[in-house]
N, C-alpha and C. Protein backbone atom coordinates (compact mmCIF):
# COMPACT_ATOMS: atom_id res chain seq x y z
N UNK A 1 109.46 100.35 75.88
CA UNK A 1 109.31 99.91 77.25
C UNK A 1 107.81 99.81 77.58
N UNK A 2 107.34 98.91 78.24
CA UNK A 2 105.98 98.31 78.36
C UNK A 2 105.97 99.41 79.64
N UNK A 3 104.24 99.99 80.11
CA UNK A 3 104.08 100.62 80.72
C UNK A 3 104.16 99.79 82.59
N UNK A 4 103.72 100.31 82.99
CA UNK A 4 103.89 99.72 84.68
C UNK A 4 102.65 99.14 84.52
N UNK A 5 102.68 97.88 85.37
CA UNK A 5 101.21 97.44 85.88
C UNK A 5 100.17 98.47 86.88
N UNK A 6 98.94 98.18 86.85
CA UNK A 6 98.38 99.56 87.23
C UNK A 6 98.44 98.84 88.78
N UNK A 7 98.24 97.09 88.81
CA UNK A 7 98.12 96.52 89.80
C UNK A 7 98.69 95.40 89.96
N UNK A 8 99.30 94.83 91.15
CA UNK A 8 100.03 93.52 91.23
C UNK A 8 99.04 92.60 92.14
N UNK A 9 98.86 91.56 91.74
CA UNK A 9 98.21 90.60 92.68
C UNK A 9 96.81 90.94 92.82
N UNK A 10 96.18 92.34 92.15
CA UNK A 10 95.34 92.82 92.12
C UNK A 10 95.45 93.55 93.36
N UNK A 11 96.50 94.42 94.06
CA UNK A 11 96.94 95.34 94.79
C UNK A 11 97.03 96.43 93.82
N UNK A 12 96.21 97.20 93.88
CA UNK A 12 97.24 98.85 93.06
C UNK A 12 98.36 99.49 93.55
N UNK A 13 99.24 99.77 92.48
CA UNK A 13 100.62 100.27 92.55
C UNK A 13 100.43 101.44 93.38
N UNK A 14 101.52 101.77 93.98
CA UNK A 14 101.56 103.54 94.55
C UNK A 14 101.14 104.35 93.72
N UNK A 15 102.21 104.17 91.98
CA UNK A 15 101.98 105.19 90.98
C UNK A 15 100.33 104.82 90.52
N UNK A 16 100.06 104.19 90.51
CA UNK A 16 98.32 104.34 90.00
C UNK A 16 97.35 104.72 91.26
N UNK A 17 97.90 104.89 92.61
CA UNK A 17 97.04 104.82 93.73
C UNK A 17 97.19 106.95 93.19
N UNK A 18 98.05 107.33 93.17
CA UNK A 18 98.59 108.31 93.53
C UNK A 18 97.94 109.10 91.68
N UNK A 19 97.91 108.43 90.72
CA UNK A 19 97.24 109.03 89.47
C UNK A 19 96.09 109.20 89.62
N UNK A 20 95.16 108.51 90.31
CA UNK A 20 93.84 108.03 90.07
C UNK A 20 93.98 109.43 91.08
N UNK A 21 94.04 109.35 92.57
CA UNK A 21 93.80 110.52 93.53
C UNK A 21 94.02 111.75 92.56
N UNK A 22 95.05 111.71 91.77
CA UNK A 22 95.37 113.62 91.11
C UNK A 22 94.06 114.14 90.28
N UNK A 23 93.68 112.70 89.46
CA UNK A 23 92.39 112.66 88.37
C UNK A 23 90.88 112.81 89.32
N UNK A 24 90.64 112.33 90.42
CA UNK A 24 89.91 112.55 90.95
C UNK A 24 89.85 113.83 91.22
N UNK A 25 91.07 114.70 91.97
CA UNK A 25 90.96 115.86 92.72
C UNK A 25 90.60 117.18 91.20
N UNK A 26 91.36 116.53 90.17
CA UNK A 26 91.41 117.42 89.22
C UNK A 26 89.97 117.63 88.55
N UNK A 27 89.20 116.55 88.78
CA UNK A 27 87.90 116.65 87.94
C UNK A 27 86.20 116.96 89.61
N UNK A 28 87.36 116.88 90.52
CA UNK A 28 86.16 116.90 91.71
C UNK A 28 85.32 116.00 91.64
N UNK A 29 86.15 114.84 91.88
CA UNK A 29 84.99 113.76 91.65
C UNK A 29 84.84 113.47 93.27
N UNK A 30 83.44 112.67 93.56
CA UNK A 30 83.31 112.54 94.82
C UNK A 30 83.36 110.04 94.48
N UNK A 31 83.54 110.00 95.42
CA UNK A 31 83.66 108.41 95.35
C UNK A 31 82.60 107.77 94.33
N UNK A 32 81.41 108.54 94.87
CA UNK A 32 80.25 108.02 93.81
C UNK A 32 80.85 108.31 92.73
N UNK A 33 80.79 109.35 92.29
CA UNK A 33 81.27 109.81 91.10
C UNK A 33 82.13 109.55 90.32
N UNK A 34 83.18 109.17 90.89
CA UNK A 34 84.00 107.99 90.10
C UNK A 34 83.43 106.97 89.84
N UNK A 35 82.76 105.76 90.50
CA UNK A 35 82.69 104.62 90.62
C UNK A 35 81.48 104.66 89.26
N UNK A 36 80.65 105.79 89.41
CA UNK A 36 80.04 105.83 88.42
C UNK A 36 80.49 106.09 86.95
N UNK A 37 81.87 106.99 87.21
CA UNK A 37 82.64 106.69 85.71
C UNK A 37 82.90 105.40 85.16
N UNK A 38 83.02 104.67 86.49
CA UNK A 38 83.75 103.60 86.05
C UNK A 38 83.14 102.25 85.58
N UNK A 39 81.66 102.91 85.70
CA UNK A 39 80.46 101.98 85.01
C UNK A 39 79.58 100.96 86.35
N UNK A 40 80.66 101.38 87.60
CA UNK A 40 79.97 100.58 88.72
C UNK A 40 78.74 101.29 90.07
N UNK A 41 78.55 100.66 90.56
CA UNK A 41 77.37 101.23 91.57
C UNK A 41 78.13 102.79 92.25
N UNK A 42 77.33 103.13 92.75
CA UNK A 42 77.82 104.73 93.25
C UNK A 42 78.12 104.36 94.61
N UNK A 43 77.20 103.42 95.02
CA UNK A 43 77.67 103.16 96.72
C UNK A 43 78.71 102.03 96.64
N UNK A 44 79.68 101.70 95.55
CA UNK A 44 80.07 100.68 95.52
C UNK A 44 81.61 101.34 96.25
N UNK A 45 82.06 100.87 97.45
CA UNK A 45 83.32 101.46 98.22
C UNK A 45 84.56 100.64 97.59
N UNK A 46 84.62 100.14 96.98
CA UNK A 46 85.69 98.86 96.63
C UNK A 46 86.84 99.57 96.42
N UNK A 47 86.66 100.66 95.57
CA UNK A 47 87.87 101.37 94.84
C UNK A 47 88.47 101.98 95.77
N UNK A 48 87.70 103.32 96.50
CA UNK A 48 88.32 103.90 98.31
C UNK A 48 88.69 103.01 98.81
N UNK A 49 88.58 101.52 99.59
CA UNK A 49 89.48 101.01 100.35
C UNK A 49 90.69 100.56 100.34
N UNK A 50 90.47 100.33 98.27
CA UNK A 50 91.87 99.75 98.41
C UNK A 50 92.97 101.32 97.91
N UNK A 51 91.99 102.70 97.75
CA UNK A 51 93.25 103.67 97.53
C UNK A 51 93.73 103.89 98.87
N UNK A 52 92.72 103.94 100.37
CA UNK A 52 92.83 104.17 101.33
C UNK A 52 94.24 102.94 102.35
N UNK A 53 93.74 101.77 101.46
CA UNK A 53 94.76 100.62 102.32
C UNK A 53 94.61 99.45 101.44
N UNK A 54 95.11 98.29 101.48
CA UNK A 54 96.11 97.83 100.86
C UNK A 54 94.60 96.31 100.58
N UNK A 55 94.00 96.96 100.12
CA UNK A 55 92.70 95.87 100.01
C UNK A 55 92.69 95.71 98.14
N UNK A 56 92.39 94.25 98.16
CA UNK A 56 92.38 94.10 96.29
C UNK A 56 91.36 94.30 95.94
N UNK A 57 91.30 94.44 94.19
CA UNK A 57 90.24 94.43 93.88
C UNK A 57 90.30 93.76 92.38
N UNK A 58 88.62 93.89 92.38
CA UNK A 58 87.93 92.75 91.21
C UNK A 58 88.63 93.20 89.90
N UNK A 59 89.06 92.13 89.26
CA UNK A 59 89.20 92.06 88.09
C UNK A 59 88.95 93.11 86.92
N UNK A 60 87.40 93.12 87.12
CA UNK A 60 86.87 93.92 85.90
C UNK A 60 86.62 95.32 86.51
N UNK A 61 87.10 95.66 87.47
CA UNK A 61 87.86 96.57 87.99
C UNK A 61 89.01 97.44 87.65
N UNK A 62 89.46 96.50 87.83
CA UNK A 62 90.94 96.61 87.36
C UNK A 62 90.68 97.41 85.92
N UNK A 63 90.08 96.38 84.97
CA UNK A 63 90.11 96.68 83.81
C UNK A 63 89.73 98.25 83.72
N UNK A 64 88.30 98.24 84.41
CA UNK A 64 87.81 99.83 84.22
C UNK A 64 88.56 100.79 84.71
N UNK A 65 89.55 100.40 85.59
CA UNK A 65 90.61 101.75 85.90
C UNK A 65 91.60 101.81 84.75
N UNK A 66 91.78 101.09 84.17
CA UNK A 66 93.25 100.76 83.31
C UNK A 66 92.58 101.19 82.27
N UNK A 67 91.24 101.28 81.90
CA UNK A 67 91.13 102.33 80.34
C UNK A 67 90.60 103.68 80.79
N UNK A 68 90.08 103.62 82.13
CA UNK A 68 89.68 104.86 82.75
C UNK A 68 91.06 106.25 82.85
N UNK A 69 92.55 105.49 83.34
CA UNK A 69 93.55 106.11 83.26
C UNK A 69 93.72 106.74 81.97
N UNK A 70 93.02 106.10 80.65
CA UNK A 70 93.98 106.40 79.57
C UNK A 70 92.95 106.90 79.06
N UNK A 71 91.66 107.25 79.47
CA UNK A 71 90.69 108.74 78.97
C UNK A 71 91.10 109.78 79.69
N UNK A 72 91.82 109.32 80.56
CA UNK A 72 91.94 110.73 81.65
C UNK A 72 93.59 111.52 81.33
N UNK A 73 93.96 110.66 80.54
CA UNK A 73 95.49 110.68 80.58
C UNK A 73 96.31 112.33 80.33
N UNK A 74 95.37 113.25 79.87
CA UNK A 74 95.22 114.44 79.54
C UNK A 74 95.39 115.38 80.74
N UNK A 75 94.84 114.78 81.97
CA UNK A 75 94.44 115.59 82.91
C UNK A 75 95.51 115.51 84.20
């Protein structure tokens, strides 16, 4: 069985809105701090708005959460 999309339409799923929040809380990351995992600017808000509400996001975005999930996948 193929896994779930992390995002539709470039909307994130509940189940990835709701992984990413556990991985954050679990490692104490602060927004910067993610965004900086994720190879992007620290003041970059893109990722919070759309966990916060129903806003899309970029592409290569996407991508960096979707291998970001599967370093974290442990946690």
């Amino acid at each position: 069985m193929a896994p779930a999309p992390v995002a539709v339409d470039n909307l994130l799923q509940p189940w990835a809105k709701a992984r990413i929040q556990t991985i954050v809380k679990a490692k104490r990351l602060t927004s910067a701090d993610l965004m900086q995992e994720l190879g992007f600017g620290r003041n970059d808000t893109s990722l919070y708005r759309a966990l916060a509400r129903e806003h899309r996001i970029a592409p290569d975005l996407l991508s960096a959460i979707e291998k970001w999930l599967v370093v974290n996948a442990g946690l």
